[in-house]
Every structure is written in C-alpha cells, then in structure tokens.
Protein backbone atom coordinates (compact mmCIF):
# COMPACT_ATOMS: atom_id res chain seq x y z
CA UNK A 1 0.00 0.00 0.00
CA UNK A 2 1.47 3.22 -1.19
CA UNK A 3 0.41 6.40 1.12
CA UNK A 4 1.93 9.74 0.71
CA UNK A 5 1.98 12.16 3.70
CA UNK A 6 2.43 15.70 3.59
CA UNK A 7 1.19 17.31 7.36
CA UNK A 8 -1.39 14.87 7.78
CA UNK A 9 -1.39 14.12 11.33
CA UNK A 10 -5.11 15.07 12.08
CA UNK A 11 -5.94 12.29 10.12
CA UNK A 12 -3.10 9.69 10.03
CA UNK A 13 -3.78 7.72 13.09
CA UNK A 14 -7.21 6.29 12.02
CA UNK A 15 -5.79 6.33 8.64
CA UNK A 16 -2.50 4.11 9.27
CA UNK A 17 -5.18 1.91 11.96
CA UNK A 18 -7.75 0.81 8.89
CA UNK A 19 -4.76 -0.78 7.39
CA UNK A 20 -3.55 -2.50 10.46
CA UNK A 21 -7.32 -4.03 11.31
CA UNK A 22 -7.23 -5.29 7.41
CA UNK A 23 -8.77 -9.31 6.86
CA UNK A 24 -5.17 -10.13 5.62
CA UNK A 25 -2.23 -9.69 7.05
CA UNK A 26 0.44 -9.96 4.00
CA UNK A 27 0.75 -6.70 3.20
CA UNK A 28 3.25 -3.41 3.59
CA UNK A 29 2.88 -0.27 3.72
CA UNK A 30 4.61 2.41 2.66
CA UNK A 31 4.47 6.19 3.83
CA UNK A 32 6.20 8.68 2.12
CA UNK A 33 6.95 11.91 4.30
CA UNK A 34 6.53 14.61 2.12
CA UNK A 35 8.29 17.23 3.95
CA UNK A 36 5.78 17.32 6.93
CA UNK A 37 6.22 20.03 10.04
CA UNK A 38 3.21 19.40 11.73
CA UNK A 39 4.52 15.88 13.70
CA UNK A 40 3.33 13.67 11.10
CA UNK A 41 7.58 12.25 10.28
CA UNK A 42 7.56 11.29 14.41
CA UNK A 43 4.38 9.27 13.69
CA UNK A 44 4.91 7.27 11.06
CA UNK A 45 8.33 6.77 12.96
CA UNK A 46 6.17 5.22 15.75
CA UNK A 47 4.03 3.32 13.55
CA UNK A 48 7.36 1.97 11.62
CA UNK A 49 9.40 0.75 14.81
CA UNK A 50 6.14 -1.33 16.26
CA UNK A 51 5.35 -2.82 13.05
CA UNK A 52 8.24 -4.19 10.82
CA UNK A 53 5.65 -4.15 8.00
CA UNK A 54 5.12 0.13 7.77
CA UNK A 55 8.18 1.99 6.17
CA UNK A 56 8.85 5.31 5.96
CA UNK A 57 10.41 6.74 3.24
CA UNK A 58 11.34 10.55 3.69
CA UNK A 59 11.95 13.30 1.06
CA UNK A 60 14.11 16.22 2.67
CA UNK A 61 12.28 19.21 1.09
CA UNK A 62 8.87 19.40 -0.63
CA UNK A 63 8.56 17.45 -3.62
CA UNK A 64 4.49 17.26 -4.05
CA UNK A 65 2.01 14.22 -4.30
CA UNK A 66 3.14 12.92 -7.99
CA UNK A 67 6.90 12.85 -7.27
CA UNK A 68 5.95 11.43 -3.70
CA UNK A 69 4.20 8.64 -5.02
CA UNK A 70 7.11 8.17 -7.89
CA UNK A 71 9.41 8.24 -4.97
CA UNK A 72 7.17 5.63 -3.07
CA UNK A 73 6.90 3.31 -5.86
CA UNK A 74 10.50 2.67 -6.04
CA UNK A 75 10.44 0.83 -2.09
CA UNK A 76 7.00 -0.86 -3.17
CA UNK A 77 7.88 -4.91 -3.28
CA UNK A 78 4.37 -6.50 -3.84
CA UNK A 79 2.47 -7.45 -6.82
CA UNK A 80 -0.29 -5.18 -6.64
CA UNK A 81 -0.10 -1.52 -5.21
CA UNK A 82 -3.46 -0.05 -3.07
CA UNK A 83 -3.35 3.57 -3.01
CA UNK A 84 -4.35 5.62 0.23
CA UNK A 85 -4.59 8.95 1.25
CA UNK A 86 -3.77 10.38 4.69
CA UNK A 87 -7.47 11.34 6.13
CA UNK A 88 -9.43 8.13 4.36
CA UNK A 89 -10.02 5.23 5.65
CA UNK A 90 -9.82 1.69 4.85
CA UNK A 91 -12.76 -0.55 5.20
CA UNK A 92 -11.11 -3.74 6.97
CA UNK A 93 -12.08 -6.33 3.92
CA UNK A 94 -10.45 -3.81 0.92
CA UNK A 95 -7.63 -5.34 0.26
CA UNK A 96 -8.81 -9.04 0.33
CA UNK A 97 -11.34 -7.49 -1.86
CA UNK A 98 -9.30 -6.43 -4.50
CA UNK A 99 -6.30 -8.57 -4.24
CA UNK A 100 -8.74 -11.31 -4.57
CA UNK A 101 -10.63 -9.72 -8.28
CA UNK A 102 -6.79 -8.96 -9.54
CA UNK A 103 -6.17 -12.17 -9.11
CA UNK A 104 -9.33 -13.78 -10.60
CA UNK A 105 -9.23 -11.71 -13.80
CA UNK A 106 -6.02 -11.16 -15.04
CA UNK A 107 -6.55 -9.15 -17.88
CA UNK A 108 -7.66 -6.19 -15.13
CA UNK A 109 -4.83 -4.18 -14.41
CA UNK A 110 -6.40 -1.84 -11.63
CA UNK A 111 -9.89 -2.13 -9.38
CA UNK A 112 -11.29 0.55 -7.36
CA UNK A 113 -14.43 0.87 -5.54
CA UNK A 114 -17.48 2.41 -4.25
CA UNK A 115 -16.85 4.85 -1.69
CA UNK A 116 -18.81 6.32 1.26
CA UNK A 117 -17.96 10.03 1.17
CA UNK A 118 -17.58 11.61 4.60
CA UNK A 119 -17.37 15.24 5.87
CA UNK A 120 -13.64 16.32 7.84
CA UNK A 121 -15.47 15.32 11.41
CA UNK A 122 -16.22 12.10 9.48
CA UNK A 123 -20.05 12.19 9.45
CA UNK A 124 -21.34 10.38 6.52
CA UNK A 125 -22.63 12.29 3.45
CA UNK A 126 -23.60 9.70 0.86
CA UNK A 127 -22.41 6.14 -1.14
CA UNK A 128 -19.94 7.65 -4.12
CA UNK A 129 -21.04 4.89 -6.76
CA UNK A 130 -18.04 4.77 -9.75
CA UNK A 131 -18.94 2.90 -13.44
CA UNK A 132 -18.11 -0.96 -13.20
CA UNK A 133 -17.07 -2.09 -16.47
CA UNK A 134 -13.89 -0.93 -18.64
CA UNK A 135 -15.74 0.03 -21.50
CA UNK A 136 -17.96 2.77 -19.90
CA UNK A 137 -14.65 3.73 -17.45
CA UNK A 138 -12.79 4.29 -20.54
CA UNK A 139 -15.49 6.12 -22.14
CA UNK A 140 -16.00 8.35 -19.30
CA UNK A 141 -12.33 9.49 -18.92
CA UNK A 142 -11.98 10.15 -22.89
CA UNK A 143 -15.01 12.53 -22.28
CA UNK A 144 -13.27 14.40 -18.96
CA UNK A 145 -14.86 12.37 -16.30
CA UNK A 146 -15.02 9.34 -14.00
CA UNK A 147 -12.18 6.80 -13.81
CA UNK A 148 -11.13 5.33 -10.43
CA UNK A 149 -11.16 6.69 -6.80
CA UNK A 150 -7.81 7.41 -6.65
CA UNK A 151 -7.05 6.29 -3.00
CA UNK A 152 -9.67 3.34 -3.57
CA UNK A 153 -7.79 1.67 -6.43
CA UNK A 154 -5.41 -1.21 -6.65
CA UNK A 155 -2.95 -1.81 -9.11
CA UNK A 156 -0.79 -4.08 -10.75
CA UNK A 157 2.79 -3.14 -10.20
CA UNK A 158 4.23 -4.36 -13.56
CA UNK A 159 1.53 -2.49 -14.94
CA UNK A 160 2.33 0.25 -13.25
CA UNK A 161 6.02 -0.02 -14.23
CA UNK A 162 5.27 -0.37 -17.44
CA UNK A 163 3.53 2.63 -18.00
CA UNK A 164 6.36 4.59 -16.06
CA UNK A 165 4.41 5.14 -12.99
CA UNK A 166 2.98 8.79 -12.84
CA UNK A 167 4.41 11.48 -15.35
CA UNK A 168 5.52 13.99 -12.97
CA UNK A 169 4.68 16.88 -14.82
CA UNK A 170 1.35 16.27 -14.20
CA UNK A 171 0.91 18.00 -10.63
CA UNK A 172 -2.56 17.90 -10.89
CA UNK A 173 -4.87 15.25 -12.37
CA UNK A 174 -2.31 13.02 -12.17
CA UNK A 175 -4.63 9.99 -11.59
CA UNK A 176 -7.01 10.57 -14.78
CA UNK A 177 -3.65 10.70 -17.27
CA UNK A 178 -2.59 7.33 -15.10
CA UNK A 179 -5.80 5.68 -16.01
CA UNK A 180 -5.89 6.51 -19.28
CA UNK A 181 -2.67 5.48 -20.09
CA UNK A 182 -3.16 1.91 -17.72
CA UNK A 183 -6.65 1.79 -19.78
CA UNK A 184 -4.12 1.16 -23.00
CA UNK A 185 -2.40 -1.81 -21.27
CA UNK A 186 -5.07 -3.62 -19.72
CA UNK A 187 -8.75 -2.87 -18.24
CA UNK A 188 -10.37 -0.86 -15.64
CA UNK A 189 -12.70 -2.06 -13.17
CA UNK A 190 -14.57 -0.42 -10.16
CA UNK A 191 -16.06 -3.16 -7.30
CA UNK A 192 -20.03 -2.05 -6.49
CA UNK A 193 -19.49 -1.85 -2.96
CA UNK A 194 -18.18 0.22 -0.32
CA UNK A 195 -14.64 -0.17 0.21
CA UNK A 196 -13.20 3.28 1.65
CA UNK A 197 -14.28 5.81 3.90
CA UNK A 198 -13.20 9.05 1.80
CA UNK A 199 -12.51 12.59 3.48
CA UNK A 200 -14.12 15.54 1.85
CA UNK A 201 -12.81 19.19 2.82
CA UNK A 202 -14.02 22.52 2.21
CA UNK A 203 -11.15 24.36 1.02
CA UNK A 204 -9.48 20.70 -0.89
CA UNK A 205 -7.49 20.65 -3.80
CA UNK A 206 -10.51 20.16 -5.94
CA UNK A 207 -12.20 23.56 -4.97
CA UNK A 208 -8.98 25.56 -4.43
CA UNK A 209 -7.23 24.73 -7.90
CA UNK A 210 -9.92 24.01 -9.83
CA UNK A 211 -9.13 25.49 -13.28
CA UNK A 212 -5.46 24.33 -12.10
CA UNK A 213 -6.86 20.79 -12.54
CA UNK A 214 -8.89 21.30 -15.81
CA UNK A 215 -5.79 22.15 -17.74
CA UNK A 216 -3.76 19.14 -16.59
CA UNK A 217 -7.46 17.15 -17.01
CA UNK A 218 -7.42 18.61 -20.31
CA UNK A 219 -3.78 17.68 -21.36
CA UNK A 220 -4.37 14.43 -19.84
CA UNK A 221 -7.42 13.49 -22.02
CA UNK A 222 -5.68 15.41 -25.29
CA UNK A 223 -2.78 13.22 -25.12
CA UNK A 224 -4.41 10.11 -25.15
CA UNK A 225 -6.51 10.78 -27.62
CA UNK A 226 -3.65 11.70 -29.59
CA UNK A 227 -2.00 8.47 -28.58
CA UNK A 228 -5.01 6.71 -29.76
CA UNK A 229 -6.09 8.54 -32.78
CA UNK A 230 -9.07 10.02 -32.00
CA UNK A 231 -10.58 13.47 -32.45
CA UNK A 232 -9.40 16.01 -30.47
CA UNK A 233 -11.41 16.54 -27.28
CA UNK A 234 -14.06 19.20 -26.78
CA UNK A 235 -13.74 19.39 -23.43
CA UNK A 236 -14.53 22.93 -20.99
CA UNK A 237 -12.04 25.67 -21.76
CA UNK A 238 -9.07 26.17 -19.82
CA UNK A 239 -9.20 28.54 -16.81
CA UNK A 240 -13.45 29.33 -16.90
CA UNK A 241 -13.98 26.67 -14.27
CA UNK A 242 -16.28 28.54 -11.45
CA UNK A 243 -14.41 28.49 -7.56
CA UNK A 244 -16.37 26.22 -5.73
CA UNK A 245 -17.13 28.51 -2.46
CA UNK A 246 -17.20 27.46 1.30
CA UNK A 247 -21.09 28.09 0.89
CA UNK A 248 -21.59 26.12 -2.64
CA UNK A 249 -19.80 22.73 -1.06
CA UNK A 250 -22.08 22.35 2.10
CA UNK A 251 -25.13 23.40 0.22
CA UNK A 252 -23.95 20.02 -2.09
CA UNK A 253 -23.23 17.97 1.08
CA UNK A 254 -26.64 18.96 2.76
CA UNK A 255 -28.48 17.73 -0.54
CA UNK A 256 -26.35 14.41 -1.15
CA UNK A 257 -26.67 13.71 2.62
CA UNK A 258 -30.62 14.38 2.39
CA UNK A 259 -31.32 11.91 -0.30
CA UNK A 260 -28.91 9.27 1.59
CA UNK A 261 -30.63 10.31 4.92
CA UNK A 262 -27.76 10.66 6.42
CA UNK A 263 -29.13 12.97 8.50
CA UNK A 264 -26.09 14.20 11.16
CA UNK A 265 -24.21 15.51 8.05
CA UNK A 266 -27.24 17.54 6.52
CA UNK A 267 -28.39 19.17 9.62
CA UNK A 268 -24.66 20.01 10.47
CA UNK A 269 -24.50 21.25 7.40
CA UNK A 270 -27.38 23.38 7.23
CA UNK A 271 -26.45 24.62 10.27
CA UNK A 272 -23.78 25.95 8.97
CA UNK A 273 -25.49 27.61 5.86
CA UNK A 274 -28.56 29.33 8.44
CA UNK A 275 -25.69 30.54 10.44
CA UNK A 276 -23.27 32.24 7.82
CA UNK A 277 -26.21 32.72 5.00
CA UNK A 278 -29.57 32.86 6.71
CA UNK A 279 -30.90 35.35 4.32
CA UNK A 280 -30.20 33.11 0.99
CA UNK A 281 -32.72 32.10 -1.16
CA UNK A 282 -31.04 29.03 -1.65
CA UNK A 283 -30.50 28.61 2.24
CA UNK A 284 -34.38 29.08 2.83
CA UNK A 285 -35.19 26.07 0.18
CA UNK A 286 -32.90 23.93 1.51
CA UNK A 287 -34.49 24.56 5.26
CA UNK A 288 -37.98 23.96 3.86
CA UNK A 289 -36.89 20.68 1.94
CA UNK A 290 -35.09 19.55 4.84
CA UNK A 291 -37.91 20.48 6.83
CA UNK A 292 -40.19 18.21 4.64
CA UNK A 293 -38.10 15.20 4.87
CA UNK A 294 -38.08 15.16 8.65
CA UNK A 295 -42.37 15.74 8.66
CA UNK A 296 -42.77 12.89 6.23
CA UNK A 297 -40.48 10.45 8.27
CA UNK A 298 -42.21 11.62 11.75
CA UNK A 299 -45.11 10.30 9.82
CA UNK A 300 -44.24 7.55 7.28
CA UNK A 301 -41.56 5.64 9.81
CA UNK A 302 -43.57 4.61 13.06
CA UNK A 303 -46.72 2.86 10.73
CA UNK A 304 -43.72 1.11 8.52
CA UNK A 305 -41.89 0.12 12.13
CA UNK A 306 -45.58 -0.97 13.52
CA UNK A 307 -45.82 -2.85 10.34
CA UNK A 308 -42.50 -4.29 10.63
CA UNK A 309 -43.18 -5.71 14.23
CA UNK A 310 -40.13 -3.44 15.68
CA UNK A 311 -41.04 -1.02 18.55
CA UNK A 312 -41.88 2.44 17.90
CA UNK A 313 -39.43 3.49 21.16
CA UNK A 314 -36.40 1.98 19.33
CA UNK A 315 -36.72 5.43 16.57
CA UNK A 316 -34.62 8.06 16.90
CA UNK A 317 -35.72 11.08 15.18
C-alpha cells in the first residue's frame, strides 16, 4: 500500500489503523513523508518501529504528491499496489477485496471501488457509486470524467512499471492521465461496494485549484486521444472553471446527505449555511426541503416500524 503524507497528522492515526485491522495480514505499507512540520515524520516513525511491516520513506524538502508517489513506488515490493490517502479510511475487507478480483481476472490491471464520502469530522454524506465495467470507465475518462477513486484503487505493479508510474509533470490530475494510459495496457474495473471511507474538505485541492486541474485534465485526455487517434477533445475551456465557495460545497453535502438520509451531516451542514447565509434564497429552500423530509419520516416511519413488528421506542428522530 502506497500512502503519501504531507502534514497529515489530524488524520493519520485512524488512517495508518484501517490498514492495520485489514482481513489479511500480508501486506506493507509504505508512507512517504513529504516534507511534513506538523509531527506527522515522528508518527509514522512510531508506527514503523512497532510494526516491521510500515516503512517510511522521507523526502528532505517538498517534492508534491506525484513525485511522492514516484518516490514511493520505487520501495513498493508486492504485486499489486493499493493507493491511500492520509485522512481516508480503509474498510477492513479492501484489500482481500481487491487482491482477490486482480487475481481472478487477469486481464484487469487496476480495481477501485465504491466509496462512502464523509465530511472532515467524518459524518457520513452519501455512497460515491463509480462505473463498473472498462468500457464505460474508458469512455468516461476520454469525455473528462469518472475513472477510479484514486485512494480506492489497486494496481498491478508491472503495470504500473510499465507505464512509467505517474508522469511527474502532471501535478494535478495526475490519476485521470494514469488511467488513461493503464486503460491502453489492460482494463479498468470499479467493485459495487463500499470499500473506503473518503474525506471531503471545504477548502481541498478540488475547490482551491480548480481550473489548475482542468488544464492538466485537459492535457491528460488530449494526449491520449492523440496516442489513440481520436478526435481532439471538446472538453470545458481552460481557466473558466467557477471556484467552488465554502457556501456552494455544504449546500452540495446537505443535498447528497438528504437523499442518503444521512441525517447528522445535513443538519450540520445546514447549520452551517442558516448561520453564515440565513438570508439566501437558496439557504431558505434547503431549510424547507429539509424540513419536509423530517415531517414525512415523523409520519411515514412509526406505521412502517408498527408494520415491521419493531417497537416504535427503538426510533430516533
């Protein structure tokens, strides 16, 4: 397992413990200490002297996530490679999992997963559900979109070697161009069920350097369809992507987390949005759909629990 670390400690020690409660036990892992100051290096250090299987390997001065996970790659001594960032979390089956498909279809040359996407406290928010088969994966990524959950996927180190590993030019995006170009060596795959517990943050890569990662999306999905001989892509110009605000993220997370009724995430969430931007229109919709939800479960869920033959007393609203 290949983890790159760069300040992570809020995060690392559930992080590093998913991995150690995993169904199998033949496994290493390998932590690469991107320059951390926050106590993350003392940590890992820890973690590395009680278990014989957890090495760190350290780069003296920031290098960033694609050269740390080149740099990781080189002390990586298994036949497949699971990715992981520092604030997910392993469910404890995932790498039996996906050890176990690699093995049973060897023309696959990386499986992710389903993921349960989760708010920085950890609250669920909703199931992230990823295409299964190669062909729509494939199609997906030529069009700008989809591949692989990046710290969900496993893949097969010769594959991964063959391909070069990650092009290091590609500071962002870096995991679309690697699926693409694994997509030309072997197929894709995504398991339907839930196999990491990934961290969502307001102000994440995704939201800060947005139109930072649609040019290196867009380079990404030129080149291979230059490699491939295909049209050109017509993808979303470079550098009109819209800043995804503080505000425009939790309204998101308060609607995924209302259809999933996961409802500790959506009224935090809310919270949040009456709190900071009470006199929004969009706030005020939100509180009457929100609203709604809780009326028609006051009154749908004790008849469908009487039904059931459970006790009303055991609901909590």
């Amino acid at each position: 397992m290949l983890l790159p670390v760069h300040n992570g400690k809020p995060y690392l020690e559930p992080c590093v413990d998913s991995v150690l409660r995993q169904s199998i036990s033949n496994w290493e892992l390998v932590l690469v200490d991107d320059a951390s100051d926050d106590g993350s290096t003392e940590e890992i250090q820890a973690y590395a002297r009680a278990d014989s299987r957890i090495r760190l390997v350290s780069s003296p001065h920031r290098i960033g996530v694609t050269a740390a996970l080149n740099l990781g790659l080189q002390s990586c001594r298994g036949e497949f490679i699971a990715r992981l960032d520092a604030d997910d979390i392993c469910v404890p089956h995932r790498l039996e999992r996906q050890r176990d498909y690699l093995r049973t279809h060897p023309t696959t040359v990386a499986v992710g997963c389903w993921v349960m996407r989760m708010d920085a406290d950890g609250d669920a928010i909703a199931v992230g559900r990823w295409p299964r088969e190669h062909a729509e994966i494939d199609r997906r990524l030529l069009g700008g979109e989809g591949g692989l959950p990046h710290p969900g996927a496993m893949i097969r180190a010769a594959s991964l070697h063959q391909i070069g590993g990650y092009r290091e030019e590609f500071v962002y995006a870096q995991d679309k161009d690697l699926w693409l170009r694994l997509g030309e060596v072997g197929q894709l795959a995504n398991l339907s069920e839930v196999l990491l517990h990934y961290r969502e943050h307001v102000r994440s890569a995704g939201s800060v350097h947005r139109n930072e990662q649609e040019l290196f999306l867009w380079r990404a999905v030129q080149d291979a369809r230059l490699r491939r001989k295909l049209a050109p892509y017509r993808g979303q110009a470079v550098g009109t992507a819209a800043l995804v605000t503080e505000r425009r993220q939790r309204e998101a997370w308060v609607r995924a987390a209302l259809r999933s009724r996961n409802m500790r995430a959506c009224h935090k969430h809310l919270a949040w949005l009456i709190e900071n931007d009470r006199y929004s229109a969009r706030t005020r919709w939100l509180q009457l759909r929100v609203c709604a939800a809780v009326i028609a479960s006051v009154v749908w869920l004790p008849g469908a629990l009487i039904r059931s033959g459970r006790p009303t007393s055991t609901w909590l609203p």
